[in-house]
Protein backbone atom coordinates (compact mmCIF):
# COMPACT_ATOMS: atom_id res chain seq x y z
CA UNK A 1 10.00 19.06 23.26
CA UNK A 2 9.81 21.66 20.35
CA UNK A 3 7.38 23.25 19.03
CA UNK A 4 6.68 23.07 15.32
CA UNK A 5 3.73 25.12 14.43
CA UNK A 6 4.84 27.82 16.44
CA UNK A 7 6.24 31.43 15.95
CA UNK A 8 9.08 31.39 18.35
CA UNK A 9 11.34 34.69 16.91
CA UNK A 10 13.33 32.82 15.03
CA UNK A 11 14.04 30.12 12.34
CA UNK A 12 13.78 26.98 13.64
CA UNK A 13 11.48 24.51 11.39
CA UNK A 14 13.32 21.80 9.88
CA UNK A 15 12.88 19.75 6.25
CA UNK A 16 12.95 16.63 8.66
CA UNK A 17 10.26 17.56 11.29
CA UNK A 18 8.50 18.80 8.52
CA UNK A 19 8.86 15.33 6.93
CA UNK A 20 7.49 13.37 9.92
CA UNK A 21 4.49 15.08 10.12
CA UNK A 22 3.62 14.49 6.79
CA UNK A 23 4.77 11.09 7.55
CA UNK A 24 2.49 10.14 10.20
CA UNK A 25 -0.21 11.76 8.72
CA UNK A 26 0.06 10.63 4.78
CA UNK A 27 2.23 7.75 5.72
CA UNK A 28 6.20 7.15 4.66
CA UNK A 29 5.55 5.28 1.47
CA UNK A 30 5.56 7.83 -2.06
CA UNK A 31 2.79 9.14 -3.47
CA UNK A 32 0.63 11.36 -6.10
CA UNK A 33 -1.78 13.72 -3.96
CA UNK A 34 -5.09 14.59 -5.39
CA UNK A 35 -4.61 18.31 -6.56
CA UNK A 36 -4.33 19.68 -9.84
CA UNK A 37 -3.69 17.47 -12.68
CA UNK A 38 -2.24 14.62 -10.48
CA UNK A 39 1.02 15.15 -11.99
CA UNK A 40 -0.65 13.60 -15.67
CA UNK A 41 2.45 12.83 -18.14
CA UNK A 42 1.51 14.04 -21.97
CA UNK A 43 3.61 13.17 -25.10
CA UNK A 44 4.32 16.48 -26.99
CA UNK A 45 6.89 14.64 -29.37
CA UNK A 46 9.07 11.07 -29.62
CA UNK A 47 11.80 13.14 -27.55
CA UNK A 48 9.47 15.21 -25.56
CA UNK A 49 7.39 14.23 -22.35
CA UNK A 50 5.56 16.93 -20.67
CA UNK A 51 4.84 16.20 -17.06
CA UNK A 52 1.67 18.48 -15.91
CA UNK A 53 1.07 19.92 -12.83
CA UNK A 54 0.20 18.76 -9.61
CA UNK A 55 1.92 17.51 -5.84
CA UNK A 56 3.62 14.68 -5.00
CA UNK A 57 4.88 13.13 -1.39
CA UNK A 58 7.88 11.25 -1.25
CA UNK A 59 8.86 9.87 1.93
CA UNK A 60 6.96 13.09 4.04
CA UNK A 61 8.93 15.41 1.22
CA UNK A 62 6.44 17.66 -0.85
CA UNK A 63 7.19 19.00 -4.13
CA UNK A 64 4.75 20.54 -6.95
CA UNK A 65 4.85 21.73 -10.18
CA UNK A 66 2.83 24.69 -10.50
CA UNK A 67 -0.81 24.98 -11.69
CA UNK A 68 -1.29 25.49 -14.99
CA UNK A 69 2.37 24.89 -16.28
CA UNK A 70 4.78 21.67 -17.00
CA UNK A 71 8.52 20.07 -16.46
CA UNK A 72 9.56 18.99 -20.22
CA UNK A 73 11.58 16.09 -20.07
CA UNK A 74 13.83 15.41 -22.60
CA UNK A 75 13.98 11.69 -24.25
CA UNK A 76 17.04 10.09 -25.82
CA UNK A 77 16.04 9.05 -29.60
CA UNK A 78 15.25 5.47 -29.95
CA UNK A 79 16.81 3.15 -32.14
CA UNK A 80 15.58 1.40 -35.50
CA UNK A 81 14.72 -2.37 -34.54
CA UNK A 82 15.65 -1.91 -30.55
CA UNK A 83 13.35 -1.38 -27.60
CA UNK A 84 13.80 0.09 -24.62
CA UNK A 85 12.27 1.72 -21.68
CA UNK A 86 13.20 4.54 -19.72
CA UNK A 87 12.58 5.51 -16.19
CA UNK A 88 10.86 8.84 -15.27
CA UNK A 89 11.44 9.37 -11.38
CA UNK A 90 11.55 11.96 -9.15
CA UNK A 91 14.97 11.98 -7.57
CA UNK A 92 15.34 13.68 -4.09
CA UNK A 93 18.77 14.74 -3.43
CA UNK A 94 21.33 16.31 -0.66
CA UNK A 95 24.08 17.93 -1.50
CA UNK A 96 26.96 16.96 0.68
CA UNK A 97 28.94 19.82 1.84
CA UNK A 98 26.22 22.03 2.06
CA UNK A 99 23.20 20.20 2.83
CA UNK A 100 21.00 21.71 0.19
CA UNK A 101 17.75 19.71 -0.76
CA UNK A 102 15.99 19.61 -3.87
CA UNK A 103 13.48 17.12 -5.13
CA UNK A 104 13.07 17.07 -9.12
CA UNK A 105 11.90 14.94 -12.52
CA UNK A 106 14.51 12.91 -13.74
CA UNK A 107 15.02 10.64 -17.10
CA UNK A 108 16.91 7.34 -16.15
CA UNK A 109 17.61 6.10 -19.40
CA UNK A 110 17.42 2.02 -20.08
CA UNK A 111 19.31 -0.05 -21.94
CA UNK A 112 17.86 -1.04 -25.79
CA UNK A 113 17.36 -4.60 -26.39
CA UNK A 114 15.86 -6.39 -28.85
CA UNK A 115 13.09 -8.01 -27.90
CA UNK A 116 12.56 -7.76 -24.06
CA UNK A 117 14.44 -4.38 -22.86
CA UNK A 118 14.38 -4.32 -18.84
CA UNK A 119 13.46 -1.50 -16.40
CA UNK A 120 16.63 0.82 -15.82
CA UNK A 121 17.73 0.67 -12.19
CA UNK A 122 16.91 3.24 -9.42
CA UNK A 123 17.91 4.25 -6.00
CA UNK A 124 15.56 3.54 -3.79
CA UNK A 125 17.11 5.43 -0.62
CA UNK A 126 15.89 6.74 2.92
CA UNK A 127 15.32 10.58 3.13
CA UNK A 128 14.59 10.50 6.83
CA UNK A 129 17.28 7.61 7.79
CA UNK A 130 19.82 10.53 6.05
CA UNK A 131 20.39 9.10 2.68
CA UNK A 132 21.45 11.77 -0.02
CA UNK A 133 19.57 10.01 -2.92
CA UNK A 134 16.00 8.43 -2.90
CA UNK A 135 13.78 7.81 -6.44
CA UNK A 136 10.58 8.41 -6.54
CA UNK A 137 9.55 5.71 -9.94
CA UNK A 138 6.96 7.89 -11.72
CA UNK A 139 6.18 6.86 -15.37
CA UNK A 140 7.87 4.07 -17.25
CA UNK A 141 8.65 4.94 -21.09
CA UNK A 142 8.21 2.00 -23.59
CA UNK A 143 10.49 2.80 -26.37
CA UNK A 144 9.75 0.99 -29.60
CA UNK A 145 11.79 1.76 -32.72
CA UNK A 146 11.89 5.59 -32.71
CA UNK A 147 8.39 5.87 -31.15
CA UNK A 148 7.14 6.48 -27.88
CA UNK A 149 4.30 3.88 -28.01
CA UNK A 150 3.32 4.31 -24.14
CA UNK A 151 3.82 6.17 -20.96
CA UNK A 152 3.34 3.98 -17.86
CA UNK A 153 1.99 5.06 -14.47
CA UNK A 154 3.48 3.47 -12.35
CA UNK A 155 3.08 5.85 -8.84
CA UNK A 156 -0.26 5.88 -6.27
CA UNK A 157 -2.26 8.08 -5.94
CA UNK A 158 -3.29 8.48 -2.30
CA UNK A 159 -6.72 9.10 -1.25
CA UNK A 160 -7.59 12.38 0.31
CA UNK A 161 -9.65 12.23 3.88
CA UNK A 162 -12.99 12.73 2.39
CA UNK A 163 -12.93 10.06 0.09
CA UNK A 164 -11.54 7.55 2.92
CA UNK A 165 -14.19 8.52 5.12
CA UNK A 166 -16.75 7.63 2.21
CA UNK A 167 -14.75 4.55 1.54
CA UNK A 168 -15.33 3.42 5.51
CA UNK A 169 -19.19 4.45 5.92
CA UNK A 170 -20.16 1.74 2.33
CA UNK A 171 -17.51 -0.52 3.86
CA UNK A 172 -19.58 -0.11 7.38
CA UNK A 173 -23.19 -0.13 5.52
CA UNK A 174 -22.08 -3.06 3.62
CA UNK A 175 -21.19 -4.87 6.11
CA UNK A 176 -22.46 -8.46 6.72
CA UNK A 177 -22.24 -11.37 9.35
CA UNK A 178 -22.34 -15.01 9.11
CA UNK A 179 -22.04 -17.59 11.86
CA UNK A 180 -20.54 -21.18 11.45
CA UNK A 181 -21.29 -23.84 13.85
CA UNK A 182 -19.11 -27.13 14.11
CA UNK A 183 -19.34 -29.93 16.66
CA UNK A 184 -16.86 -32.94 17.51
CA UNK A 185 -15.68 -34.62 20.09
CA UNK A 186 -14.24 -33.27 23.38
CA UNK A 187 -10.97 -33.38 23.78
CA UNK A 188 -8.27 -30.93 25.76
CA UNK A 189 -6.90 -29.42 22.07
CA UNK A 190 -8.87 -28.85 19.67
CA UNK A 191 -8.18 -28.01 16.21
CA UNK A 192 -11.86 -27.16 13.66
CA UNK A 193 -11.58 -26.27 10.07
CA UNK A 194 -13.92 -23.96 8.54
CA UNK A 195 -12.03 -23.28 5.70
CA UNK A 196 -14.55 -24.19 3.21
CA UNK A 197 -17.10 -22.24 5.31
CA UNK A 198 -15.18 -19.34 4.72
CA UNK A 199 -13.83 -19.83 1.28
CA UNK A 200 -17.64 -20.15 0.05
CA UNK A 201 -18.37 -16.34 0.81
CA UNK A 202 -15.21 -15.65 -0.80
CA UNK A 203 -16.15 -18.05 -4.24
CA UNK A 204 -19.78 -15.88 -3.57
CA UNK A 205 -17.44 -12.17 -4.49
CA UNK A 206 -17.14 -11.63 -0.21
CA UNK A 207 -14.17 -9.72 0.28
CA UNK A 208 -13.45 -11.09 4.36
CA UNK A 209 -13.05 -7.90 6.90
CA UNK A 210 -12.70 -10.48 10.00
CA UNK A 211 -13.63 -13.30 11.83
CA UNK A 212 -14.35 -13.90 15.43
CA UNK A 213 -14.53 -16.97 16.93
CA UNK A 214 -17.86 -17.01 19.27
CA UNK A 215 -19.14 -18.90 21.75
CA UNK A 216 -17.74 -22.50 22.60
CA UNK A 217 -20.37 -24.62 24.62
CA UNK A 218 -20.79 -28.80 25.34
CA UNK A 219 -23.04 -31.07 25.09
CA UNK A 220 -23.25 -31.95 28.81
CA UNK A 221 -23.96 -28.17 29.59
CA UNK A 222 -20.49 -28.04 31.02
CA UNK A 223 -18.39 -24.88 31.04
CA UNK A 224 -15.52 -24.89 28.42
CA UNK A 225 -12.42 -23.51 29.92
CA UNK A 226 -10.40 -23.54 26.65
CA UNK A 227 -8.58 -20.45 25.44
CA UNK A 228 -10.32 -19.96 22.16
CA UNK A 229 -8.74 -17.98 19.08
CA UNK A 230 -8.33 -18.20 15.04
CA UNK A 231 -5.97 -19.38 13.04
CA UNK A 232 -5.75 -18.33 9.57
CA UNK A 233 -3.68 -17.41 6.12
CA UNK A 234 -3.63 -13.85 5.14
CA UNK A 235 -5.51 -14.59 2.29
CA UNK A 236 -8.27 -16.66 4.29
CA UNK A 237 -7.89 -19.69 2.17
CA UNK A 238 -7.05 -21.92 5.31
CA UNK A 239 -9.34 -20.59 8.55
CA UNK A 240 -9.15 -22.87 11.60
CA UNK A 241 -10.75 -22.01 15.26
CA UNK A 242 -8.74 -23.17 17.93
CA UNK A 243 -10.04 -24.36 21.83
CA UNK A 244 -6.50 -25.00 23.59
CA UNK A 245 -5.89 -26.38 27.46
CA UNK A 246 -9.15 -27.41 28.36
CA UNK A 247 -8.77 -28.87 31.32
CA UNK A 248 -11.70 -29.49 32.97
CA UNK A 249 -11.89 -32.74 34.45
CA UNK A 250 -14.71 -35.13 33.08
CA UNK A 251 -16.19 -32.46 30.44
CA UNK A 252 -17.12 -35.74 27.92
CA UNK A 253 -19.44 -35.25 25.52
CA UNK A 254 -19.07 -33.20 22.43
CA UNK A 255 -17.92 -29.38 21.93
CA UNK A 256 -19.84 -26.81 19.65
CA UNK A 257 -17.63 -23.82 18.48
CA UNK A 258 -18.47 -21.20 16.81
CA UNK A 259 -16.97 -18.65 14.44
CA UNK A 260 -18.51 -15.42 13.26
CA UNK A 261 -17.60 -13.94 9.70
CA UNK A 262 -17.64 -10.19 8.61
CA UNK A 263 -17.15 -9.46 5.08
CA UNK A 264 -18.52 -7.22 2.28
């Protein structure tokens, strides 16, 4: 083991440790931090955008532009009865024979079209897997004519701790639980639907946190021996509770499950 944050009389901190600490804290997807002016893109002119300042993480790699200044970006003139949109990214790069990093706003220019220009392509890339190109897709540039007629964000902007912690205590004090009871006959495998249970709180504006399937009893105050879990979509548009092997002999009667419901 190394240490990172360490003074150890010498060099020894590296772009890619330096990388997967921001990675397991931020995460490894690419984003817009909350500093500055959130990297804000302004139109000075039909061929000039002016990105302002702010931080960025892409893939655990920080860059900024400084506060209070810009990058100008230079735009190709448009043509008279074409379209097009260009691609504003932020390109990190490695230079091959000497290993030199940089991370900077680039212009990917598209292709004009008549009627319904496309998105220019971009290298996606994997800093950390050793790739020597990975784009960053900041703003898309809708070209119409000669005129810049929009800049598109299309980046995140990821939430800083404080604001996720007050996201998870309104989540928490929002919270609500409902309980749906079903009964049928005993059998060793069974199969309940509570779909439309669950697809009311959703029709209701419930966003679904979870659900929990509770307590499985029978009608002849016998003990249920079934292995007892949920099956459901990721949307929650299908929700079934399960009660598998139950094998106890002569159990007859009729099974009650149950399945609690936590949403906000």
């Amino acid at each position: 083991m190394e240490i990172i944050t360490g003074y150890t009389g010498k060099p020894h901190v590296t772009s890619e440790q330096d990388r997967d600490v921001n990675i397991g804290v931020v995460g490894k997807g690419s984003y817009v931090l909350q500093t500055g002016m959130q990297l804000a893109a302004e139109v000075s002119s039909n061929n000039e955008i002016k990105i302002r300042d702010g931080v960025l993480m892409h893939q655990g790699c920080t860059a900024s532009i400084k506060k209070n200044t810009y990058d100008s970006l230079i735009i190709i003139n448009g043509s008279q009865g074409m379209k097009r949109i260009d691609l504003i990214v932020a390109r990190y790069e490695k230079n091959q024979d000497n290993g030199i990093e940089s991370l900077d706003l680039k212009v990917i220019q598209g292709t004009p079209a008549e009627s319904t220009p496309t998105v220019p392509e971009y290298t996606e890339g994997d800093i950390q897997a050793g790739d020597y190109v990975a784009d960053m897709p900041m703003y898309q540039v809708i070209i119409d004519g000669l005129n810049i007629t929009e800049v598109k964000k299309v980046f995140e902007v990821a939430p800083s701790i404080d604001a996720l912690k007050k996201e998870i205590a309104e989540l928490n004090s929002n919270k609500k639980v409902e309980c749906f009871s079903k009964t049928v006959a005993t059998d060793v495998d069974l199969l309940v639907d509570f779909s439309a249970e669950v697809n009311s709180i959703i029709k209701n504006g419930g966003k679904i946190v979870s659900a929990i399937p509770g307590t499985t009893t029978n009608s002849n105050n016998a003990l249920v021996y079934g292995k007892v879990a949920i099956q459901a979509l990721p949307d929650w548009s299908e929700v079934y509770v399960r009660c598998n092997s139950n094998y106890y002999s002569g159990l007859g009667g009729t099974t009650t499950l149950n399945l609690l419901v936590i949403y906000v």
